[in-house]
Protein backbone atom coordinates (compact mmCIF):
# COMPACT_ATOMS: atom_id res chain seq x y z
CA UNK A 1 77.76 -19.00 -31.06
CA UNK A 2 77.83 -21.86 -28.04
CA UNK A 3 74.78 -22.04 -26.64
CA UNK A 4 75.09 -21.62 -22.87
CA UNK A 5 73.59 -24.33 -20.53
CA UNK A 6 74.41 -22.85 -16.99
CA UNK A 7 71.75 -23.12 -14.78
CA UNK A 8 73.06 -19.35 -13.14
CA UNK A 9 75.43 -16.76 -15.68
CA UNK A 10 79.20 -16.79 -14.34
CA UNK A 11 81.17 -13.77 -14.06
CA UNK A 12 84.41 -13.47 -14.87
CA UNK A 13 86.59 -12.96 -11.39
CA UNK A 14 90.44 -14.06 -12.08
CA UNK A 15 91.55 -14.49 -8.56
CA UNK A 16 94.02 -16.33 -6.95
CA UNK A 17 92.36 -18.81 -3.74
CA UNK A 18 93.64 -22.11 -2.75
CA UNK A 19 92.25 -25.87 -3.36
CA UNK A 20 92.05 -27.91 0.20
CA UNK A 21 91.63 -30.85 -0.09
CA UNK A 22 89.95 -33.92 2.60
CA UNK A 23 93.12 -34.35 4.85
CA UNK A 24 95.10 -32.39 2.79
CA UNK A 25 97.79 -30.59 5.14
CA UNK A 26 98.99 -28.24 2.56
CA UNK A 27 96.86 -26.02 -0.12
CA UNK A 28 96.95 -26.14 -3.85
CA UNK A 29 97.34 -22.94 -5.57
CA UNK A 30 94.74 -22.21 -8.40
CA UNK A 31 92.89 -19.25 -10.06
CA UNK A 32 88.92 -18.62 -9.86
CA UNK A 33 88.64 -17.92 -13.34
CA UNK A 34 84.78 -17.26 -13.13
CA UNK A 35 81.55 -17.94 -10.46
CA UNK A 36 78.19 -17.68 -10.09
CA UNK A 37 76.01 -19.11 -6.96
CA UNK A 38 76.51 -22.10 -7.43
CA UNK A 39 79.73 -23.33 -9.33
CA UNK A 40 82.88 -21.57 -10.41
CA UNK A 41 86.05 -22.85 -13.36
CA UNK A 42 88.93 -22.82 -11.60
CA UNK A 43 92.42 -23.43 -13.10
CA UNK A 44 95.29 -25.35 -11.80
CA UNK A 45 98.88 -26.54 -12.28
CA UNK A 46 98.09 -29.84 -13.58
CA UNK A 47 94.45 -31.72 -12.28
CA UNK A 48 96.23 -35.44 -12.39
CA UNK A 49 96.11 -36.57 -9.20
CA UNK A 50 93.96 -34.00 -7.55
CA UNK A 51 90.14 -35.51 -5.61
CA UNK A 52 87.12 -35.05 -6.95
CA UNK A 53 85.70 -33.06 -3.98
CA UNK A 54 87.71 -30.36 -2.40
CA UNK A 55 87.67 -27.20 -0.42
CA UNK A 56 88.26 -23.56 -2.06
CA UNK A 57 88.87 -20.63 -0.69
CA UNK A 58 89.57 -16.76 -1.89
CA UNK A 59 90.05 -14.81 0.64
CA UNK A 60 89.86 -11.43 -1.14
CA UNK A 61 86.20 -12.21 -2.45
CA UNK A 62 85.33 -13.89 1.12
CA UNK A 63 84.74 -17.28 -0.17
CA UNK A 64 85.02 -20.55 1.51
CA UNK A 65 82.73 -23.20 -0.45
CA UNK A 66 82.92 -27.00 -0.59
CA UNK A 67 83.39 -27.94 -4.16
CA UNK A 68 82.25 -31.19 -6.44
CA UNK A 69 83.89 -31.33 -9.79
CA UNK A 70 81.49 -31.79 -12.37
CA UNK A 71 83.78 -31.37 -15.46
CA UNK A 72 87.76 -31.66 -15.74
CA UNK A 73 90.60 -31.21 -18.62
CA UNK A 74 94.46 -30.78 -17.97
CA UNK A 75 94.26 -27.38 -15.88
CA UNK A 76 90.57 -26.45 -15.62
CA UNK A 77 88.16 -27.58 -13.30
CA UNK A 78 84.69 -27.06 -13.56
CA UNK A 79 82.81 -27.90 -10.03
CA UNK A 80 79.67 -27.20 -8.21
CA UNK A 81 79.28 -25.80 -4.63
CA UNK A 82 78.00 -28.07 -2.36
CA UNK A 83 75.47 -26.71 0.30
């Protein structure tokens, strides 16, 4: 079993929202896969290319947070709400 090291437990959400990023005129498609307070794991296309701080927003669950990424692969992001 992995031993979990969140600071806050995620729950699973699987919603579609949209990556903005800093001058960005155009959003990047991604699913929420899961969230808590204070961070989320959000899947994209591909993450080449994308900045390290962004803007997310799902409109269905009313969020619009200000994201750091604190962990990255190929299509998963793992970030941090800023405050």
């Amino acid at each position: 079993m992995v031993e979990e090291r969140r600071g806050r437990p995620r729950r699973d959400v699987f919603r579609l929202g949209e990556l903005l990023p800093d001058g960005a005129l155009t959003p990047i498609d991604c699913l929420v896969r899961n969230a808590s307070e204070i961070g989320a794991l959000i899947e994209v296309k591909d993450t080449a290319g994308l900045p390290q701080t962004f803007w997310l927003n799902v409109e269905c669950l009313r969020m619009n947070k200000r994201c750091v990424v604190v962990r990255q692969t190929k299509h998963l992001f793992g970030v941090t709400f800023v405050i």
